[in-house]
Protein backbone atom coordinates (compact mmCIF):
# COMPACT_ATOMS: atom_id res chain seq x y z
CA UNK A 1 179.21 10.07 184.27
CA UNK A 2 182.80 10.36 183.29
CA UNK A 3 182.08 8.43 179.77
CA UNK A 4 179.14 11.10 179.46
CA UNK A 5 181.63 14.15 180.30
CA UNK A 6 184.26 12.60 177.64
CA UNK A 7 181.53 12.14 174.47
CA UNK A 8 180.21 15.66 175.32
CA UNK A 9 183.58 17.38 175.35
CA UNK A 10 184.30 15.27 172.23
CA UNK A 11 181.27 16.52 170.48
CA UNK A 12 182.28 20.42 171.56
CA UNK A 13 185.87 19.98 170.21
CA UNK A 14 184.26 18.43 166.90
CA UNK A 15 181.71 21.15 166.04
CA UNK A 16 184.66 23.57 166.99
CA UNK A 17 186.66 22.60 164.81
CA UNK A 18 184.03 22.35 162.29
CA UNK A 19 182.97 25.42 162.22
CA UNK A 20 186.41 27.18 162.45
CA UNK A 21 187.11 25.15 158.89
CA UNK A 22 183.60 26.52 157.88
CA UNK A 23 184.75 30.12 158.49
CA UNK A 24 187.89 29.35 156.75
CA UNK A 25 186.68 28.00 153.61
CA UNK A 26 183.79 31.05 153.62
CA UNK A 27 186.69 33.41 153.93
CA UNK A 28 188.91 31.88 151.08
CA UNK A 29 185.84 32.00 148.70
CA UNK A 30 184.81 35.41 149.45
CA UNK A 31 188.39 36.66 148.83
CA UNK A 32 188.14 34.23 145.70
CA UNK A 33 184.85 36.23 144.43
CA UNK A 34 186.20 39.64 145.56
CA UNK A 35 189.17 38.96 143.39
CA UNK A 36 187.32 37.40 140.46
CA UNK A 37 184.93 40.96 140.38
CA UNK A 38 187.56 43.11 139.85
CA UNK A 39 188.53 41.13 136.75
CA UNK A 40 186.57 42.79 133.60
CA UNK A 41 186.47 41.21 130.53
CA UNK A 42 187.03 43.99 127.50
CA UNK A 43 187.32 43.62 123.67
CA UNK A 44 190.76 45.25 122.67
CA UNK A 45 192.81 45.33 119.18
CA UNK A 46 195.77 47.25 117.99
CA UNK A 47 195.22 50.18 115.79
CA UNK A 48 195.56 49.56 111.78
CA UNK A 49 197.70 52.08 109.82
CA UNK A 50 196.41 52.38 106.47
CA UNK A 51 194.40 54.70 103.82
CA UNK A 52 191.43 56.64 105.62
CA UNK A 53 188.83 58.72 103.60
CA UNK A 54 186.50 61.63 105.73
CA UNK A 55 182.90 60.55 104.97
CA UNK A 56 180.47 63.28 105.77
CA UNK A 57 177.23 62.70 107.49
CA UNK A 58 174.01 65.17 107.39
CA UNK A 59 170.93 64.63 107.07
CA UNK A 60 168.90 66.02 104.01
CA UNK A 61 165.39 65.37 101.89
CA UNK A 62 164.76 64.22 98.82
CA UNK A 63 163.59 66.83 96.48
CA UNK A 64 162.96 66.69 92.47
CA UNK A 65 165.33 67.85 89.81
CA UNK A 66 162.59 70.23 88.93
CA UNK A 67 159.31 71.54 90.13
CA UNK A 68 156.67 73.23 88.71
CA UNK A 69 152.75 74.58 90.83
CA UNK A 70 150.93 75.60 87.62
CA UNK A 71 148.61 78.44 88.41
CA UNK A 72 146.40 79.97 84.90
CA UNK A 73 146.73 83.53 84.37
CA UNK A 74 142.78 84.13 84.24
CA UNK A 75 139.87 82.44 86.68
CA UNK A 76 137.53 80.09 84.97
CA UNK A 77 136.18 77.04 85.29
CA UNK A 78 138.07 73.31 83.81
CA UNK A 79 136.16 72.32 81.07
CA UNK A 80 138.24 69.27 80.43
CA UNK A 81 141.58 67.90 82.27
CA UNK A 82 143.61 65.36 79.94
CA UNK A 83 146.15 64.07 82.87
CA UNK A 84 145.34 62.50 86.35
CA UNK A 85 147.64 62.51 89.43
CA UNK A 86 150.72 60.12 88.73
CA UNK A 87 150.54 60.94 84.80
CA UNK A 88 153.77 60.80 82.85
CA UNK A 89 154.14 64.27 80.74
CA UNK A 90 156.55 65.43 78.31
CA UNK A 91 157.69 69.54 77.95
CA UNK A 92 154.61 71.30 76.02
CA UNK A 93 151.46 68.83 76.66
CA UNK A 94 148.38 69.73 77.20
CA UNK A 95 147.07 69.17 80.40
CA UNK A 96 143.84 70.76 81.29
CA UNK A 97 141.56 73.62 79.46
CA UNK A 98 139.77 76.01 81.27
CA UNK A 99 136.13 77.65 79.90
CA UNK A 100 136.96 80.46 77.20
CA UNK A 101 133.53 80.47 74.54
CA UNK A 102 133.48 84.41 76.39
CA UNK A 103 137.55 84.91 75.01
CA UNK A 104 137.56 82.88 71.92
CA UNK A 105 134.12 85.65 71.07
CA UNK A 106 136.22 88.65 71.76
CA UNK A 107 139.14 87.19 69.96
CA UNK A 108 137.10 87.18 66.91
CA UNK A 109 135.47 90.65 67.73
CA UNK A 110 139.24 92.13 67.72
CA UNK A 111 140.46 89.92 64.74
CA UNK A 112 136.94 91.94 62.77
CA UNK A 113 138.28 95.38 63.98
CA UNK A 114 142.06 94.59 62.91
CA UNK A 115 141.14 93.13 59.67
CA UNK A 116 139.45 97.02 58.89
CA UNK A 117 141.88 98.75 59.97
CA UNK A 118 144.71 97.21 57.57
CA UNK A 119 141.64 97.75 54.97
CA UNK A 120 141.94 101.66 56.29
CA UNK A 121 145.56 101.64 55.87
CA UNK A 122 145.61 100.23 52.71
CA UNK A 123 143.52 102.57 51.28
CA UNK A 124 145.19 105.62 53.02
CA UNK A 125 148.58 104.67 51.72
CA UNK A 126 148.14 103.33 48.66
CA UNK A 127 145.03 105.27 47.37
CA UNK A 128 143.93 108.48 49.29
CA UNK A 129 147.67 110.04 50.17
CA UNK A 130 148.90 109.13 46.66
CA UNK A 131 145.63 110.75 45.76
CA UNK A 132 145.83 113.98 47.57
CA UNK A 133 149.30 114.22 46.90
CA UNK A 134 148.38 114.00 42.99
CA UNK A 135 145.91 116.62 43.09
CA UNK A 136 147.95 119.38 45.12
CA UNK A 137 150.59 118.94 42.51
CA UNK A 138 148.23 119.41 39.74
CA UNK A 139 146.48 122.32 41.60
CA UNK A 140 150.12 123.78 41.50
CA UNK A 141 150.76 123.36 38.03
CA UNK A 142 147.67 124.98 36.86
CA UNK A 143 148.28 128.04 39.46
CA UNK A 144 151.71 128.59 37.90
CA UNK A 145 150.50 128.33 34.37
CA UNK A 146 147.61 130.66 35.14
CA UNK A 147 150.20 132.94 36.76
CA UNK A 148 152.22 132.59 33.71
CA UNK A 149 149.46 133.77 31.27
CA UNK A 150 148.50 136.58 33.47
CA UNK A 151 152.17 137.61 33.73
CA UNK A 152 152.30 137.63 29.54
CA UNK A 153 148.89 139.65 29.54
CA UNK A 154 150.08 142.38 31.78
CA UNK A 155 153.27 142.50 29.68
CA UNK A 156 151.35 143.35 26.24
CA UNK A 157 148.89 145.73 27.29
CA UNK A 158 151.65 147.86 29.49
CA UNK A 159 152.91 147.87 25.77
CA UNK A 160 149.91 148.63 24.26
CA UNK A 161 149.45 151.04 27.31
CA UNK A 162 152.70 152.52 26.01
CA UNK A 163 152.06 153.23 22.82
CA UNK A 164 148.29 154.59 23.34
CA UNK A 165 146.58 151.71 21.81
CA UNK A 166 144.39 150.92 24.92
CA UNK A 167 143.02 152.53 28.19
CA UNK A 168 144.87 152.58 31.35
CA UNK A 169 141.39 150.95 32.72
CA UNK A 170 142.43 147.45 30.40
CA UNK A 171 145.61 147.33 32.32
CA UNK A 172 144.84 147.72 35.60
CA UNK A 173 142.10 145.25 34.87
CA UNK A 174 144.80 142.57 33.86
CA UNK A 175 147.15 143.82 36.90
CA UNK A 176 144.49 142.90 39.16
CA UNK A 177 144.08 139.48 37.44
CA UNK A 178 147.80 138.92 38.02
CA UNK A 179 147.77 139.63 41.62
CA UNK A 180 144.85 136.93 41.82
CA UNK A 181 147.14 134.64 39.58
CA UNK A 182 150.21 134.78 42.46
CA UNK A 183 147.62 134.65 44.96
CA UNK A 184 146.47 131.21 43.99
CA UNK A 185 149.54 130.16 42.93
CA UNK A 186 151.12 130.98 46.13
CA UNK A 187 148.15 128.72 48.04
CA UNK A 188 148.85 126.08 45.70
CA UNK A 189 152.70 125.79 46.23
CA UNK A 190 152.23 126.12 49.93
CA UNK A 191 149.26 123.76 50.51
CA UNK A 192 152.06 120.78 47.97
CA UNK A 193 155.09 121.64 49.84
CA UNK A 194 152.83 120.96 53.03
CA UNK A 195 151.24 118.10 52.04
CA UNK A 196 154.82 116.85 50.55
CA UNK A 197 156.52 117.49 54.05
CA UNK A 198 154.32 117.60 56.93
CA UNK A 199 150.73 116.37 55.85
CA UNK A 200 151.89 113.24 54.30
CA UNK A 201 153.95 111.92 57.49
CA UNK A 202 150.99 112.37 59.71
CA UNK A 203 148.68 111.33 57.67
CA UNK A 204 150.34 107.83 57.67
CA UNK A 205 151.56 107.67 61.36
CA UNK A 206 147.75 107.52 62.07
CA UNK A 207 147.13 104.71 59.68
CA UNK A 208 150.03 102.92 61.62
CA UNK A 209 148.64 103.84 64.45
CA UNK A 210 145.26 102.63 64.19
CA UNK A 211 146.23 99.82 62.42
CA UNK A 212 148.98 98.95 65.78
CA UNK A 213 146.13 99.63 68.06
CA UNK A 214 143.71 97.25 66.34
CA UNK A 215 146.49 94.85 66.49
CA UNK A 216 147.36 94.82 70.09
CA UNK A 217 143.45 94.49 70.87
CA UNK A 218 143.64 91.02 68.60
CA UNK A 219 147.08 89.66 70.45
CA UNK A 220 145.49 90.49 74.04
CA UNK A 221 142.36 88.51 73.15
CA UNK A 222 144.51 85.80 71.47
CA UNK A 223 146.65 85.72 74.81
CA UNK A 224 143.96 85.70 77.18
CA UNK A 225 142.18 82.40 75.00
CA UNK A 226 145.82 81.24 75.41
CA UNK A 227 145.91 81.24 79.10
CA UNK A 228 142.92 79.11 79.01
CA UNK A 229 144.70 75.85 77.40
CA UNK A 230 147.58 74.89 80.57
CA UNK A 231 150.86 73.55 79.35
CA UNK A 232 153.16 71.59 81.00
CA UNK A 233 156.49 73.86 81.23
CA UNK A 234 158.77 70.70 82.05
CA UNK A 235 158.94 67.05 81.58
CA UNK A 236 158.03 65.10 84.50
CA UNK A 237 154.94 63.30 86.65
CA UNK A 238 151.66 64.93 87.53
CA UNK A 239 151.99 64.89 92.04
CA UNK A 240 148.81 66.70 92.52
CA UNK A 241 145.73 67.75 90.46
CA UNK A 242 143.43 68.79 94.03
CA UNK A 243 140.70 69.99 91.70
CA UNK A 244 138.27 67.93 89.11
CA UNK A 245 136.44 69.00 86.13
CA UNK A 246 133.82 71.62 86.39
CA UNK A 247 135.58 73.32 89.72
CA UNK A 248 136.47 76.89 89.06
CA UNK A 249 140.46 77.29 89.75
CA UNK A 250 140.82 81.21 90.38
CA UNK A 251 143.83 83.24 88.92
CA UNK A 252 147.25 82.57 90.74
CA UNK A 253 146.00 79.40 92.17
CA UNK A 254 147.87 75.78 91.80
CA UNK A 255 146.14 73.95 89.61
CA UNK A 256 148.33 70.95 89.43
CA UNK A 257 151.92 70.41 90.13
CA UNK A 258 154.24 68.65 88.19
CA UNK A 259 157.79 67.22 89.13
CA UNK A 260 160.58 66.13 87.10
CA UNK A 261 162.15 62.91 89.54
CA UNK A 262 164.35 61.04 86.60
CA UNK A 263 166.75 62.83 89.04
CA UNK A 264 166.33 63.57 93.21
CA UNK A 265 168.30 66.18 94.67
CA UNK A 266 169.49 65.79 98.15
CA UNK A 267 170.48 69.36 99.59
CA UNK A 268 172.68 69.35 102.40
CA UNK A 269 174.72 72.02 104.55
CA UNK A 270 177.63 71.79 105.48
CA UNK A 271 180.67 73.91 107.31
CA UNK A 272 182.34 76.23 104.78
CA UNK A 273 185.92 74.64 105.94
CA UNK A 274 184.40 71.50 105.32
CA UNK A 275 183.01 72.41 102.02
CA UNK A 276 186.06 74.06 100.56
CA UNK A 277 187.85 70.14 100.18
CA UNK A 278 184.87 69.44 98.03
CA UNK A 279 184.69 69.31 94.13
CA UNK A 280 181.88 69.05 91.69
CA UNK A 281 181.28 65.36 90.80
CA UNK A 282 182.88 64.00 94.30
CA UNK A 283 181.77 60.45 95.50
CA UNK A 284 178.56 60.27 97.49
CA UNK A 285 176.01 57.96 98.84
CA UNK A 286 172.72 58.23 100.33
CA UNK A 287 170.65 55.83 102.57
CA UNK A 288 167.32 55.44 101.93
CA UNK A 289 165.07 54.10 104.42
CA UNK A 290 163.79 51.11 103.63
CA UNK A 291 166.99 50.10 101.60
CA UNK A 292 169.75 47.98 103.04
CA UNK A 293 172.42 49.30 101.33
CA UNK A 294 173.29 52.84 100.50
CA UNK A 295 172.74 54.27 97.05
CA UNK A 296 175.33 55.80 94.80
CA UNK A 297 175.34 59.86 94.31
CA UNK A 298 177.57 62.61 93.06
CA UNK A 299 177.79 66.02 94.10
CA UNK A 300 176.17 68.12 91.36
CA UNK A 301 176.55 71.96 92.88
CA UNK A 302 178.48 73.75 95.76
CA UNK A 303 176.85 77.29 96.04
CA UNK A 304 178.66 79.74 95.49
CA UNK A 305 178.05 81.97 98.39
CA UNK A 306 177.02 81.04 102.20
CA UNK A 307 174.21 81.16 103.68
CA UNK A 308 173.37 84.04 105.26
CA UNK A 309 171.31 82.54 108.44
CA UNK A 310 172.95 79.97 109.03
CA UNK A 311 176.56 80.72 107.18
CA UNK A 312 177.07 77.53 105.88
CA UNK A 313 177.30 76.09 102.26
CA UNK A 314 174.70 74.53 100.24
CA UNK A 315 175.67 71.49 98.34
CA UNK A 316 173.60 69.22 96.12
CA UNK A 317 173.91 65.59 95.53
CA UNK A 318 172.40 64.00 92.73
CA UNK A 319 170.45 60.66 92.73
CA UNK A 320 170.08 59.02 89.28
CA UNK A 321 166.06 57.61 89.75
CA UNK A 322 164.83 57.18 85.87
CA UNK A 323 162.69 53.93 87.23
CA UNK A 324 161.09 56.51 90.02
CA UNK A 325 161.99 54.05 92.70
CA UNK A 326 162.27 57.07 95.10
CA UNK A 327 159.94 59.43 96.22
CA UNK A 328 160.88 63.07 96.68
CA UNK A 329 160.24 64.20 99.97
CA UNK A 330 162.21 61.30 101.82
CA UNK A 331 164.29 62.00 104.48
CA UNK A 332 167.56 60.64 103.88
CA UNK A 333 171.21 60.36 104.96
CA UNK A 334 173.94 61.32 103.09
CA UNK A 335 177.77 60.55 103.35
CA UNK A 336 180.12 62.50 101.16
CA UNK A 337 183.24 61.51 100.34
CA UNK A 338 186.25 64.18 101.66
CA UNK A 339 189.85 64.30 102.44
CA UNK A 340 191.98 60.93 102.29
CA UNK A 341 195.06 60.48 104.68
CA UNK A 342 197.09 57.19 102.96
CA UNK A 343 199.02 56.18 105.93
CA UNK A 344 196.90 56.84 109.18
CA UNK A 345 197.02 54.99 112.69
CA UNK A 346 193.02 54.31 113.03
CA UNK A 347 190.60 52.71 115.92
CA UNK A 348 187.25 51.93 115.22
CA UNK A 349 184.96 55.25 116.54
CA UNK A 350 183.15 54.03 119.47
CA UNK A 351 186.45 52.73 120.83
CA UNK A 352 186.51 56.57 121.47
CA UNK A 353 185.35 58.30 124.79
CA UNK A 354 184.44 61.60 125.14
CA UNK A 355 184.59 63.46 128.26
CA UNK A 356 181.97 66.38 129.87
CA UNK A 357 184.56 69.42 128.95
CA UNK A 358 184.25 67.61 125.26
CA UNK A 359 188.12 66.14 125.57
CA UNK A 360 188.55 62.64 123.49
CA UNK A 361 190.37 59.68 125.12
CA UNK A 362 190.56 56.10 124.76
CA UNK A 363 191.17 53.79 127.33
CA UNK A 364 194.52 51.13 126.35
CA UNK A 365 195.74 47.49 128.08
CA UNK A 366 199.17 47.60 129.61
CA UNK A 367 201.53 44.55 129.30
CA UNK A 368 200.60 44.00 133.24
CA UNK A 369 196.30 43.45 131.88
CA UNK A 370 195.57 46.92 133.33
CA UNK A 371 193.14 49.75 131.56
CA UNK A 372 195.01 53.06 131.41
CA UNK A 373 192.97 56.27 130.13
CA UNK A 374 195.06 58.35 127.30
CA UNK A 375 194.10 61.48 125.96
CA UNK A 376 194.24 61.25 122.15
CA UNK A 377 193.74 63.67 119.32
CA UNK A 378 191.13 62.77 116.40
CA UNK A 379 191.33 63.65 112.72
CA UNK A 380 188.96 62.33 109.86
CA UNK A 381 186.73 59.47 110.16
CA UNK A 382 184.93 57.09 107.47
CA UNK A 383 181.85 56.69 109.59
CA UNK A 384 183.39 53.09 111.23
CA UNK A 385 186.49 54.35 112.08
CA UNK A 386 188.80 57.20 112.82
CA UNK A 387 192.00 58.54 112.10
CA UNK A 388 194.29 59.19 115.55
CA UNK A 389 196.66 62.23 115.16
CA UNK A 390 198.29 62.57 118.55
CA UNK A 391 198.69 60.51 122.16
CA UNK A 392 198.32 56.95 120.77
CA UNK A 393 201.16 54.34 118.96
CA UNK A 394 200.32 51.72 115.86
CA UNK A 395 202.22 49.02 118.82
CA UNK A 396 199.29 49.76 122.23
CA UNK A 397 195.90 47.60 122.41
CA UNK A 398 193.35 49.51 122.81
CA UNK A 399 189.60 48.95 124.22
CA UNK A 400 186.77 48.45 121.74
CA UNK A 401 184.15 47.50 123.80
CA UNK A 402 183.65 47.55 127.34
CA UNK A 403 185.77 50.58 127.85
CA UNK A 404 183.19 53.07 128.51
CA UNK A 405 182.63 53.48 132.43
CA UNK A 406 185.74 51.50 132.68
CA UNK A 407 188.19 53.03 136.08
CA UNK A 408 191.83 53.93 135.10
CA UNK A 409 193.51 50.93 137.08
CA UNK A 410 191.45 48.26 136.47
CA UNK A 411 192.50 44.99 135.74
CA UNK A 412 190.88 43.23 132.48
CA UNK A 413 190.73 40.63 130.63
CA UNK A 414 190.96 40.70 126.67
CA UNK A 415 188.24 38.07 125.13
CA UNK A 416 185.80 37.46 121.92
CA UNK A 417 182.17 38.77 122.41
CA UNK A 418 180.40 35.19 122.97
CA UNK A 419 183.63 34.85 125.97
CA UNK A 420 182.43 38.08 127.57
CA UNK A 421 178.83 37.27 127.31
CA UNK A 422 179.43 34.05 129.15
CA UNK A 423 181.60 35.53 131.27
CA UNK A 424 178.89 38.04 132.18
């Protein structure tokens, strides 16, 4: 009974003791794992001073050098089209003709009436006004010498009168043929000196103008058969032909549109401060999708004058495409290349944090391994990283990675990405 009462106390002392050491060693590993989860592992680096150049990013599309929708002046149907959709074209070609047997008859109905009336004016200056003109002179001559003789005859017989030789009824006789003489003499000067000054003039501003009416007639005929053979006004590729031969394409309708994409144009806008630091033929690049690496551009206009919606500035970068690699109408984004600071403490960008009243900090590793939040001031960035003005030194570490959500205060550890995954 005794032995029984000394193994069981045994046993009791045992387990106690076992399973205060139990509790023990729980204890010293939680406080182990507390201590261990406070300990955050973080990517950190010093900031690099060096050169820094402002790339600016906006979006933009790809549109052509030039553009041309080519709508005929007149509404017929296409008789004949000599290009199809993705057909090269040079400046003046001949791309389509439209039905014009109707024009090309009226054409030749005008070119009849303004042949006749350069016949008409032909003969009215150089035959009938020469003519008329001829005979009023002559008409005058022949008045004035029948004046003359009439004046001579009324001299002798008033002398004969005078001296009794004949009767008074003789004289009057050849009076009254005198005052005929200056009558028709008088018709005949003024009907020259009218047809010399007046009848003349008019007589061969209607010629001119019957000969510029029948003129104009031909050149709107010839016009309108004109309209009827399409032109390409540019060089460039054929993007759309919607209708096919025998369709009638009405007046002021596209009938195919041609684009000129040797060149692409992307048109961005951008703050007028931010414009202002920008010159013609500045650095650019655009990134295509589909293209790993971006494509070299230059800036080919700044517009003179803001926009008045959105009162911003218009600039145009040029893309060289004389394969036709790219298509206009991609969306694309751009990166210009602005101001450049030659000796600037820099971190990469997403180092920086960015707080709800829009306030930039960054969060740095004291010599004790502990994250402390500074405010910071931000100046130009290159895309990767950007240029810090105010609140941080070339000699701190700051957080690259892990820093976002990060407590002021807590401790870290600085390690290489595979180290932080593992130690995840």
């Amino acid at each position: 009974m005794n032995t029984l009462m000394r193994v069981t106390r045994g046993s009791v002392r045992y387990t106690t003791c076992l399973l205060i050491s139990t509790l023990f060693f729980s204890g010293c590993k939680k406080a182990d794992d507390s201590e261990t989860a406070t300990l955050v592992t973080v990517q950190a680096e010093k900031p690099e001073t060096g050169e820094i150049a402002e790339h600016i990013m906006a979006d933009a599309t790809l549109s052509p050098l030039a553009q041309a929708a080519i709508a005929p002046k007149i509404t017929a149907p296409v008789r004949k089209f000599y290009v199809q959709r993705g057909s090269k074209v040079k400046e003046g070609d001949l791309l389509a003709v439209l039905e014009n047997r109707d024009l090309s008859a009226q054409m030749v109905d005008n070119k009849g009436q303004l042949d006749a009336a350069e016949a008409a004016y032909s003969m009215q200056t150089k035959a009938q006004i020469p003519e008329d003109y001829t005979k009023a002179e002559l008409d005058l001559a022949q008045a004035k010498a029948q004046l003359q003789l009439q004046n001579e005859i009324v001299a002798a017989r008033k002398k004969l009168l005078d001296e009794g030789a004949i009767a008074g009824r003789d004289y009057d006789t050849a009076v009254a043929a005198q005052v005929q003489a200056r009558a028709a003499f008088d018709v005949a000067q003024n009907h020259f000196h009218s047809l010399q000054k007046i009848s003349h003039e008019a007589t061969l501003k209607q010629a001119e103008g019957q000969l510029a009416s029948a003129k104009g007639k031909y050149l709107a005929a010839e016009a309108q058969v004109s309209y009827s053979e399409i032109h390409s006004p540019i060089s460039g590729v054929i993007t759309d032909r919607p209708l096919f031969a025998g369709e009638t394409v009405s007046s002021g309708s596209t009938l195919m549109t041609v684009m000129d994409t040797s060149s692409l144009l992307a048109k961005v806008h951008l703050a007028q401060t931010v414009a202002q630091c920008l010159s013609l033929g500045d650095e650019a690049s655009i990134l295509v999708p589909g293209i790993t690496y971006p494509l070299p551009a230059k800036i080919s206009l700044i517009s003179p004058a803001l926009d008045p919606g959105s009162t911003t500035v218009e600039v145009w970068l040029r893309l060289e495409n004389k394969d036709g690699k790219y298509k206009a109408g991609t969306p694309v984004r751009t990166s210009i290349t602005g101001r450049t600071v030659p000796k600037a403490i820099k971190i990469p960008l997403m180092a920086v944090l960015t707080g709800q009243d829009g306030s930039k900090s960054v969060m740095v590793v004291g010599h004790d391994g502990v994250a402390h939040k500074k405010e910071v001031q931000l100046g130009i960035n290159d895309g990767e990283n950007v240029q810090i003005t105010q609140g941080l030194t070339a000699a701190e570490t700051v957080i690259t990675t892990g820093g976002y959500g990060l407590d002021d205060g807590t401790k870290v550890k600085i390690g290489k990405p595979e180290e932080g995954g593992e130690d995840k």
